[in-house]
N, C-alpha and C. Protein backbone atom coordinates (compact mmCIF):
# COMPACT_ATOMS: atom_id res chain seq x y z
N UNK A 1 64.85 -149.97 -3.41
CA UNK A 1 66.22 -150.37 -3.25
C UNK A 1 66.24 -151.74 -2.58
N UNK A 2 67.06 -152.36 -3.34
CA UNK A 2 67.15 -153.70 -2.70
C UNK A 2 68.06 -154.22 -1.65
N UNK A 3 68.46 -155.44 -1.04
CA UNK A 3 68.87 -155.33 0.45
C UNK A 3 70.47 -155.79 -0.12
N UNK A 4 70.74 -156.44 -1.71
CA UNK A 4 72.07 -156.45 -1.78
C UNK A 4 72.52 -154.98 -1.88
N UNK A 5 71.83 -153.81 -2.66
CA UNK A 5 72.45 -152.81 -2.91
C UNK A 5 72.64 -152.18 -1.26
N UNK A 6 72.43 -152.42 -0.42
CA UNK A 6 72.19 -151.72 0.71
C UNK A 6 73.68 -152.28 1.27
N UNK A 7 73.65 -153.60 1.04
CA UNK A 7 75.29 -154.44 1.43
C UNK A 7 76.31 -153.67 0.64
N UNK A 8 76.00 -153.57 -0.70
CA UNK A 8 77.37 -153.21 -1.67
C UNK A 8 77.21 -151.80 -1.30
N UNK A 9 76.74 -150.83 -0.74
CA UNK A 9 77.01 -150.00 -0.43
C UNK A 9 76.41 -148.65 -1.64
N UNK A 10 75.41 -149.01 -2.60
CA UNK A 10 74.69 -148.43 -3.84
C UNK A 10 73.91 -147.46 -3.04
N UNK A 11 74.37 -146.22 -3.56
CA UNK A 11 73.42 -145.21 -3.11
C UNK A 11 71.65 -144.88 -4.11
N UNK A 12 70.65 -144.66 -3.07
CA UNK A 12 69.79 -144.76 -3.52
C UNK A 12 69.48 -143.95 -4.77
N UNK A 13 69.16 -144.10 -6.22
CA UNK A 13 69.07 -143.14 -7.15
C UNK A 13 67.61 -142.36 -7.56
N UNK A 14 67.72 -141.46 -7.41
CA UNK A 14 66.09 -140.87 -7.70
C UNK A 14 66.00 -140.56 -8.88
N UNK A 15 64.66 -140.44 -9.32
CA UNK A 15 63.81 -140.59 -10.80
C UNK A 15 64.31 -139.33 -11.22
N UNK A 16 64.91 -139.31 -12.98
CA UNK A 16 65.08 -138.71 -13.19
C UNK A 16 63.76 -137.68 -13.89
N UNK A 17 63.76 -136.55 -13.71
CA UNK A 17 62.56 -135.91 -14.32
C UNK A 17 62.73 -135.37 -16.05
N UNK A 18 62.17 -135.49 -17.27
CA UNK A 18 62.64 -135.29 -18.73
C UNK A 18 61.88 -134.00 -19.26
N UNK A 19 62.21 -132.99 -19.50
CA UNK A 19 61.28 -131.83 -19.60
C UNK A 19 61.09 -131.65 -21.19
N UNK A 20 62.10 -131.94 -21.33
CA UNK A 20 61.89 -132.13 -23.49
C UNK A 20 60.71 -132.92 -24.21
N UNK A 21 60.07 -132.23 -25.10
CA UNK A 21 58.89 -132.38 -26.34
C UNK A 21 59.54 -133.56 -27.07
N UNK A 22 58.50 -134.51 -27.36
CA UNK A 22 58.99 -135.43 -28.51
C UNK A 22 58.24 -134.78 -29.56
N UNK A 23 58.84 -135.12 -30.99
CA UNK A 23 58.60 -134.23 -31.93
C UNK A 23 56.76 -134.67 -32.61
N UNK A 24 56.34 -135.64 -32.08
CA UNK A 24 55.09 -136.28 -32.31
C UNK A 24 54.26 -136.14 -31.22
N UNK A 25 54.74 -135.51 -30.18
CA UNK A 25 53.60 -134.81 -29.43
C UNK A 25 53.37 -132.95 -29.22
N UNK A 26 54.08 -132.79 -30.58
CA UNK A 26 53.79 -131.38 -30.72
C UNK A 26 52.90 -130.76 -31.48
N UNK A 27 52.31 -129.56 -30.81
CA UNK A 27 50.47 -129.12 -31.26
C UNK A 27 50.80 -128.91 -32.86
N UNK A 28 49.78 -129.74 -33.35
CA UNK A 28 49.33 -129.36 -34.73
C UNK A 28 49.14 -128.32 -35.24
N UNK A 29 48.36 -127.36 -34.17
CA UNK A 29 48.09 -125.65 -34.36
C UNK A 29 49.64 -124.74 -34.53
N UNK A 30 50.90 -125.30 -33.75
CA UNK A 30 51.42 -124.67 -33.92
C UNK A 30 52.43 -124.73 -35.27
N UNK A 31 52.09 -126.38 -35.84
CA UNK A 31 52.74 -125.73 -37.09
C UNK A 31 51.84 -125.51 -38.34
N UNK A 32 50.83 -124.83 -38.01
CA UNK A 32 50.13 -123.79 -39.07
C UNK A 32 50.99 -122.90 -39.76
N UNK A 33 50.93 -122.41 -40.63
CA UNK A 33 52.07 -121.17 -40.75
C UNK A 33 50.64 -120.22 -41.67
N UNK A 34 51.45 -118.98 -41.99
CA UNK A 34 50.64 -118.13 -42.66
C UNK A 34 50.12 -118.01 -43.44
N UNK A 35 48.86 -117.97 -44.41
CA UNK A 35 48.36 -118.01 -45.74
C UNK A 35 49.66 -117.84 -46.87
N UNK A 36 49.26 -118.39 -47.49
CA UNK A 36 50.31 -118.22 -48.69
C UNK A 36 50.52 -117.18 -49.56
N UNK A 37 48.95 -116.12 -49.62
CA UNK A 37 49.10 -115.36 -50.32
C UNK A 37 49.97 -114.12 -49.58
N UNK A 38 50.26 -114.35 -48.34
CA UNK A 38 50.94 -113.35 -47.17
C UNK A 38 52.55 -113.63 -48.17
N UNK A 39 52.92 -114.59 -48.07
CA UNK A 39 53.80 -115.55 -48.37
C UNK A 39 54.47 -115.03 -49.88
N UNK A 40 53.55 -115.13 -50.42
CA UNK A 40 53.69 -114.58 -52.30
C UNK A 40 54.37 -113.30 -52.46
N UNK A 41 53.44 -112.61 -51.53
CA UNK A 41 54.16 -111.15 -51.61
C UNK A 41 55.38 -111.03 -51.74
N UNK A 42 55.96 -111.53 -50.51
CA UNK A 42 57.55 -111.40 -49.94
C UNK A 42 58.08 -112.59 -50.53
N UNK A 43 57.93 -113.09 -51.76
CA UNK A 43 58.51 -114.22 -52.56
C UNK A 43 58.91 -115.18 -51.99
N UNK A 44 58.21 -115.17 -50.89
CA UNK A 44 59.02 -116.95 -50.12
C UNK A 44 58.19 -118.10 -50.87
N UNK A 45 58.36 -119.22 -50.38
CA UNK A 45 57.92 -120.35 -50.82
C UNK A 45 56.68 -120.20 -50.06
N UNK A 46 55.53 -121.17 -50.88
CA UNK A 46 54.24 -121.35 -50.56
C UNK A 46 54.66 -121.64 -48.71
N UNK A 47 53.27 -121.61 -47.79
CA UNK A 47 53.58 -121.83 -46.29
C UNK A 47 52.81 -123.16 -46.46
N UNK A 48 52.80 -124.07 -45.55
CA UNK A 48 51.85 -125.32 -45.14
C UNK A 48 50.40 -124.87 -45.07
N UNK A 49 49.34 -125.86 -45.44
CA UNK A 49 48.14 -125.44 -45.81
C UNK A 49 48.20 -126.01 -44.05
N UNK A 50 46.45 -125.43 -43.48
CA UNK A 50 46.30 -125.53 -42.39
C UNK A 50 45.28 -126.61 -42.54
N UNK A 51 44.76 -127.43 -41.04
CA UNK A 51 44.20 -128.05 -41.45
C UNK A 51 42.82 -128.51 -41.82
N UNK A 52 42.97 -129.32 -43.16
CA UNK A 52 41.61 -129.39 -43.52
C UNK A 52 40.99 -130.51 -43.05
N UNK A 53 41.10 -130.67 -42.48
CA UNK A 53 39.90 -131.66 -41.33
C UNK A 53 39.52 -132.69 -42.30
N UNK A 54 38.40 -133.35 -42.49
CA UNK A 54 37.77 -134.41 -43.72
C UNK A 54 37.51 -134.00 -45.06
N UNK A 55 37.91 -133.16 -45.64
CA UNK A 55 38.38 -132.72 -46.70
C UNK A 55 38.79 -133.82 -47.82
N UNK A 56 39.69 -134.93 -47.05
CA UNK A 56 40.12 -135.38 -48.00
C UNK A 56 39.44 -136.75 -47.92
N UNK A 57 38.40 -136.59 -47.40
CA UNK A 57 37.62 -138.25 -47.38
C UNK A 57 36.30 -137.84 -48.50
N UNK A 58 36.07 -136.28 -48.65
CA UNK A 58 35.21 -135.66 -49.34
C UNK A 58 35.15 -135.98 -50.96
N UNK A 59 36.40 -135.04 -51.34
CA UNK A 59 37.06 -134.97 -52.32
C UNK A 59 38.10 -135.66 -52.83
N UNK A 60 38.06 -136.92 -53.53
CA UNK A 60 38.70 -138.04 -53.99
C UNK A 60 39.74 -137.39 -54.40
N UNK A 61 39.30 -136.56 -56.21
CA UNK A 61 40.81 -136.30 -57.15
C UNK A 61 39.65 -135.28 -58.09
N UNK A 62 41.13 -134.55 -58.95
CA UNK A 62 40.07 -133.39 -59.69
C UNK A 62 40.34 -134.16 -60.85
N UNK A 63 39.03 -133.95 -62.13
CA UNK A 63 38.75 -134.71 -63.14
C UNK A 63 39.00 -134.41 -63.96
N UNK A 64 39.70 -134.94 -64.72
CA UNK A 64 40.81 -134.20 -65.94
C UNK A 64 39.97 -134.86 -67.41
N UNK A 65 39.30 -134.04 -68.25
CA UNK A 65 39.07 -134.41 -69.70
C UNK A 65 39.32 -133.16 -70.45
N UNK A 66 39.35 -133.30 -71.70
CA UNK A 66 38.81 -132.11 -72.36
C UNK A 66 37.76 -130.88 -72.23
N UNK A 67 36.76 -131.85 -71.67
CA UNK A 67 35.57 -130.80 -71.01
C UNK A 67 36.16 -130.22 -69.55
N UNK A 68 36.42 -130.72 -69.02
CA UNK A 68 37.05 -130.55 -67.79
C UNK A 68 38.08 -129.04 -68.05
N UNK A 69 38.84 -129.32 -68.61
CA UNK A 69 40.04 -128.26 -68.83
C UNK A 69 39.43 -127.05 -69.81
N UNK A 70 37.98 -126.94 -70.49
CA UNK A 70 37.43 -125.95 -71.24
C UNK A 70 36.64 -125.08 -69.75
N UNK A 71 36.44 -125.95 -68.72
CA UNK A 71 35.70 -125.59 -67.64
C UNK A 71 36.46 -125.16 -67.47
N UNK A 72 37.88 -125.21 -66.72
CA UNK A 72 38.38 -123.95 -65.95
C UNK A 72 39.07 -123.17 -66.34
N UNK A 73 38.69 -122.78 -67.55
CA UNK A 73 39.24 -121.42 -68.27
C UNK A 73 38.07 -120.51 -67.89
N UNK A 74 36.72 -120.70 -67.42
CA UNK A 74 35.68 -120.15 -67.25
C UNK A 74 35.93 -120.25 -65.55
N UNK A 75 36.76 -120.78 -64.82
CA UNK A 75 36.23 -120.93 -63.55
C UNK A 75 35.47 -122.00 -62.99
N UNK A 76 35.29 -122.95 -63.56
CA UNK A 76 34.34 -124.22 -63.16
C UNK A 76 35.54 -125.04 -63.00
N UNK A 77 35.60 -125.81 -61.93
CA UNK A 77 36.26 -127.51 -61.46
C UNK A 77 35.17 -128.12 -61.49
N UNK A 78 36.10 -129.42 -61.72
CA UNK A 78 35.08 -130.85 -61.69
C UNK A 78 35.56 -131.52 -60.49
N UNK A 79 35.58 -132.21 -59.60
CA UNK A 79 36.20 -133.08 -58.99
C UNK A 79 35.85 -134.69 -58.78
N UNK A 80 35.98 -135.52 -58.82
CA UNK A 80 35.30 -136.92 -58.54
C UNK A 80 35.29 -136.96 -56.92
N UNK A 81 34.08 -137.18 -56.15
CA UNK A 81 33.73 -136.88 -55.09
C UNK A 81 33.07 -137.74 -54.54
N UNK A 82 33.14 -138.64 -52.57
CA UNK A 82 32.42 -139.51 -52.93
C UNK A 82 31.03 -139.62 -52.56
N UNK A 83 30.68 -140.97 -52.44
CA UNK A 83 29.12 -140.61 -53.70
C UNK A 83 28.04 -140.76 -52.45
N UNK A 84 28.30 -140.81 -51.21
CA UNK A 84 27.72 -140.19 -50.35
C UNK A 84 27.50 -138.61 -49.49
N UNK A 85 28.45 -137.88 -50.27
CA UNK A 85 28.51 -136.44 -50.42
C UNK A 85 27.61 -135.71 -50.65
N UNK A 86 27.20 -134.40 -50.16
CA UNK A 86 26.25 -133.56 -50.69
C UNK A 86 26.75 -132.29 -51.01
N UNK A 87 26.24 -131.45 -51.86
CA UNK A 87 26.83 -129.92 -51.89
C UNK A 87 27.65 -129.49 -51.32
N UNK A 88 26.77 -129.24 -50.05
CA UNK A 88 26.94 -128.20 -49.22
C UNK A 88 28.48 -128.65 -48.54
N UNK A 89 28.58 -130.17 -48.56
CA UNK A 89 29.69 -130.85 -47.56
C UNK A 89 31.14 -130.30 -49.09
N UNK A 90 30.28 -130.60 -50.43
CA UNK A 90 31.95 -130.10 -51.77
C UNK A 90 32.11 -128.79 -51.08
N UNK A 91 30.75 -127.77 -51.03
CA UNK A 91 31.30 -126.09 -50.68
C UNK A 91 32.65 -125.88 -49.94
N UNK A 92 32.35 -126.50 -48.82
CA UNK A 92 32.78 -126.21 -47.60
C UNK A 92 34.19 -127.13 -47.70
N UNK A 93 34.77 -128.09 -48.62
CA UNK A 93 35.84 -128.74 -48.65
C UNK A 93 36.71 -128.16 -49.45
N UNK A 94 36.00 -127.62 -50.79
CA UNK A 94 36.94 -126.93 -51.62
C UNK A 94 36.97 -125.72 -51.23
N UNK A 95 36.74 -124.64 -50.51
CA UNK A 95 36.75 -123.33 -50.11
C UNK A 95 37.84 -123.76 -48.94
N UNK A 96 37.91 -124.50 -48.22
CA UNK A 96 38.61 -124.43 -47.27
C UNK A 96 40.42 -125.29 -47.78
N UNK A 97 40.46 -126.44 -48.38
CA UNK A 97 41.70 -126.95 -49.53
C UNK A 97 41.92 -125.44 -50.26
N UNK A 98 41.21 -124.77 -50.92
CA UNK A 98 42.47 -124.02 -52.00
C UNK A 98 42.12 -122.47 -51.86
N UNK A 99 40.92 -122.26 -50.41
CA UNK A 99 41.13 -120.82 -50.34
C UNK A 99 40.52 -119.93 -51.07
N UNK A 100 39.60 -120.39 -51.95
CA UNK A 100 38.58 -119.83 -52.89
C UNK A 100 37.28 -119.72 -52.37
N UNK A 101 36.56 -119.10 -53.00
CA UNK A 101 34.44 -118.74 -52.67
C UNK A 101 34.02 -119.31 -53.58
N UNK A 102 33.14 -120.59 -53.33
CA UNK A 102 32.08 -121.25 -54.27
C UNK A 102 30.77 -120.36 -54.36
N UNK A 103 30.79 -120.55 -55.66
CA UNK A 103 29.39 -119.74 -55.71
C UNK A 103 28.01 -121.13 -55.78
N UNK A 104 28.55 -122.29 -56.77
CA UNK A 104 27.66 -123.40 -56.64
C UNK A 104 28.36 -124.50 -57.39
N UNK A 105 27.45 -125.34 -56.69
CA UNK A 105 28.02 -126.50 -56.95
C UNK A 105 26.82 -127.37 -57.35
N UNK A 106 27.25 -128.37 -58.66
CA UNK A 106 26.59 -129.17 -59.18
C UNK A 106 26.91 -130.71 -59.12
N UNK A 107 25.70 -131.40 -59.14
CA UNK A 107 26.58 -132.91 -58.87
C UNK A 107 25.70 -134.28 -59.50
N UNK A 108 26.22 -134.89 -59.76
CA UNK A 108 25.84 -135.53 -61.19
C UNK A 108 26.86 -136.77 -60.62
N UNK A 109 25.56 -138.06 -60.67
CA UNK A 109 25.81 -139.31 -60.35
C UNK A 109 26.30 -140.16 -61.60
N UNK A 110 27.15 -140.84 -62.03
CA UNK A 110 28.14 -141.34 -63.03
C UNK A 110 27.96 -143.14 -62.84
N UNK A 111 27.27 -143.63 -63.98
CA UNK A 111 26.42 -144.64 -63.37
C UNK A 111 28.20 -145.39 -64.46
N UNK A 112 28.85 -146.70 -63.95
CA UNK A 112 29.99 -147.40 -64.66
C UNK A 112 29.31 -148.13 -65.68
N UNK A 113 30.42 -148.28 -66.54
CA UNK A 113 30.20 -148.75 -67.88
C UNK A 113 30.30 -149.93 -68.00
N UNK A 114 29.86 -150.88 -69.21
CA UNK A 114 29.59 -152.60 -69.17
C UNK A 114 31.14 -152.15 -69.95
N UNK A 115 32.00 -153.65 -69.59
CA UNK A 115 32.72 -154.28 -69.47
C UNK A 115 33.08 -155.80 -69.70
N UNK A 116 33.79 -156.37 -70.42
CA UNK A 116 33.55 -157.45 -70.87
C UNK A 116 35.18 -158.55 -70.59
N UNK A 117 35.33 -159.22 -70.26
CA UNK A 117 36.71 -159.97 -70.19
C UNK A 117 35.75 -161.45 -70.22
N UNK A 118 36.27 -161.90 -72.12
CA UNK A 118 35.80 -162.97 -72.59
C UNK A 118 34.27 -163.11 -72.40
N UNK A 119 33.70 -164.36 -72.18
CA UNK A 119 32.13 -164.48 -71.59
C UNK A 119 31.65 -163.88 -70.40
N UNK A 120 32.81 -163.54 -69.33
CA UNK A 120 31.84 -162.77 -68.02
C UNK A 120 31.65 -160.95 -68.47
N UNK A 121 30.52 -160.45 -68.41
CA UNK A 121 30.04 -159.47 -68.43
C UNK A 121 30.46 -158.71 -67.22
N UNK A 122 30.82 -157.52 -67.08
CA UNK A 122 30.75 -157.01 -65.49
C UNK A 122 30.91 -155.24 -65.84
N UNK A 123 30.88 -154.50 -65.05
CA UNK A 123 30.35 -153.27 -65.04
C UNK A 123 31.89 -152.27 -64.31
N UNK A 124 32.29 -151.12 -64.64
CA UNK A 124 32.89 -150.44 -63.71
C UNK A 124 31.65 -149.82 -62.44
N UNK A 125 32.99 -149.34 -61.45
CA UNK A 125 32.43 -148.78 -60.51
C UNK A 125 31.46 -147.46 -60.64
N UNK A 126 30.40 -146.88 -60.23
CA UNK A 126 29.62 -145.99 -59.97
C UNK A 126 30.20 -144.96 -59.17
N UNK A 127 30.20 -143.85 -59.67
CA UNK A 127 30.52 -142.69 -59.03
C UNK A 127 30.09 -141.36 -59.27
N UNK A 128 30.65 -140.29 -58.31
CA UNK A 128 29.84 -139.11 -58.42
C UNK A 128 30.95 -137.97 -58.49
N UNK A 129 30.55 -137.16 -59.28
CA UNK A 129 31.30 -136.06 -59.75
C UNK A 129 30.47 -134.53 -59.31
N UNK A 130 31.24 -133.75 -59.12
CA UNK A 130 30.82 -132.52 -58.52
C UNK A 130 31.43 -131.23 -59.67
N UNK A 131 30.67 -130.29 -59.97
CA UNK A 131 31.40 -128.94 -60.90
C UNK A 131 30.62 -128.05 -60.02
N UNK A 132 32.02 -127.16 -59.49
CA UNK A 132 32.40 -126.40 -58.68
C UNK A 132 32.50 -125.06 -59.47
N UNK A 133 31.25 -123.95 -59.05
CA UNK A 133 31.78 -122.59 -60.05
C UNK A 133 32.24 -121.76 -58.91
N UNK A 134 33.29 -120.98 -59.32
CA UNK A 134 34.10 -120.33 -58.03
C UNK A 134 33.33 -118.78 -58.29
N UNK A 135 33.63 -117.80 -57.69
CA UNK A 135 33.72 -116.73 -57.89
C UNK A 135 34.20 -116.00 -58.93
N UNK A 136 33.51 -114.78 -59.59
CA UNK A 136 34.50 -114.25 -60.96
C UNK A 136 35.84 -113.96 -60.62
N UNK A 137 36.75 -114.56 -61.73
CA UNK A 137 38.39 -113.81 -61.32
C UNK A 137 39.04 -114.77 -60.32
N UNK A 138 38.38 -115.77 -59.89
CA UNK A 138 39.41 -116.65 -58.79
C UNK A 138 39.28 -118.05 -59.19
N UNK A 139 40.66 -118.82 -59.02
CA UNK A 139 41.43 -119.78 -60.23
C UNK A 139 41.72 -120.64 -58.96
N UNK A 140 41.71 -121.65 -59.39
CA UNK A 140 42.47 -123.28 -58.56
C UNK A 140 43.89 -122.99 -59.13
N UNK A 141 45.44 -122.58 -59.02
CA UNK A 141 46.41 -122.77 -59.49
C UNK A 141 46.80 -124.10 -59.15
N UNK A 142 47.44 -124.89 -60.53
CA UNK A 142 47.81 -125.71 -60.51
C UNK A 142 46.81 -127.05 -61.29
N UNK A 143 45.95 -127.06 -60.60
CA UNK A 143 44.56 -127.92 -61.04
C UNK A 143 45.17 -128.32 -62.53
N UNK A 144 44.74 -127.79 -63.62
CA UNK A 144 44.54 -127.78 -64.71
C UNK A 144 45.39 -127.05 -66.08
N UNK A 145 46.63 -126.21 -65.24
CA UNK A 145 46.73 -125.25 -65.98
C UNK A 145 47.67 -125.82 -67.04
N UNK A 146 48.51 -125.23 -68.38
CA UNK A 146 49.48 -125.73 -69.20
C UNK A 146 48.67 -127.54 -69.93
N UNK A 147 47.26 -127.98 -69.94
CA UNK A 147 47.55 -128.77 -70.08
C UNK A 147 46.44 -128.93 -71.34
């Protein structure tokens, strides 16, 4: 307090204390919600997936061809994955994203193709692809289906 407020007669004001959550410092854990298949039953809408940690630095995008979409009528995904990845790191990303049991996983380095614009020659990018066989009877919904 300063020595004019002391003249004008300003009573001293104390700190106010704020007990309220800002909405960006609230636990992540608590907005988990329940598996979805809990969810299905009782026809509500899908719940929020929980979280998948590096998951998505793993697993780029799922790989859509003709071969691709004959695969998961059998249960096999493809995904483009990146290319410092190993197995064991796809297992553990796609089991935990969509809630399924890998049985194995295969992975196959995708060397880019020559490329030409006029006289300079140049190459696409190099990458790595992963086929994911799930368990008998259990499906990625959505992935691939209607298409």
């Amino acid at each position: 307090m300063s020595i004019l407020d002391k003249i004008k007669g300003k009573k001293e004001s104390k700190p106010v204390a704020h007990d309220h959550k800002h909405e960006h410092e609230e636990n992540v854990l608590d907005m988990v919600k329940e598996p979805a298949s809990a969810k299905a039953s009782a026809g509500e809408t899908p719940a929020l997936k929980e979280n998948t940690g590096t998951a998505h630095r793993i697993l780029h995008r799922y790989h859509l061809s003709e071969k691709t979409n004959q695969f998961s009528s059998i249960g096999r995904y493809v995904f483009k994955v990146d290319s410092h990845t190993n197995k064991i790191e796809v297992k553990k990303a796609v089991e935990k994203v969509y809630d399924v049991h890998v049985v194995k996983v295969n992975m196959v380095n995708v060397l880019g193709k020559k490329r030409r614009q006029g006289k300079t020659v140049g190459r696409t990018q190099d990458w790595k692809k992963a086929i994911v066989t799930l368990r008998d009877g259990e499906r990625i919904a959505g992935l691939a289906e209607g298409v």
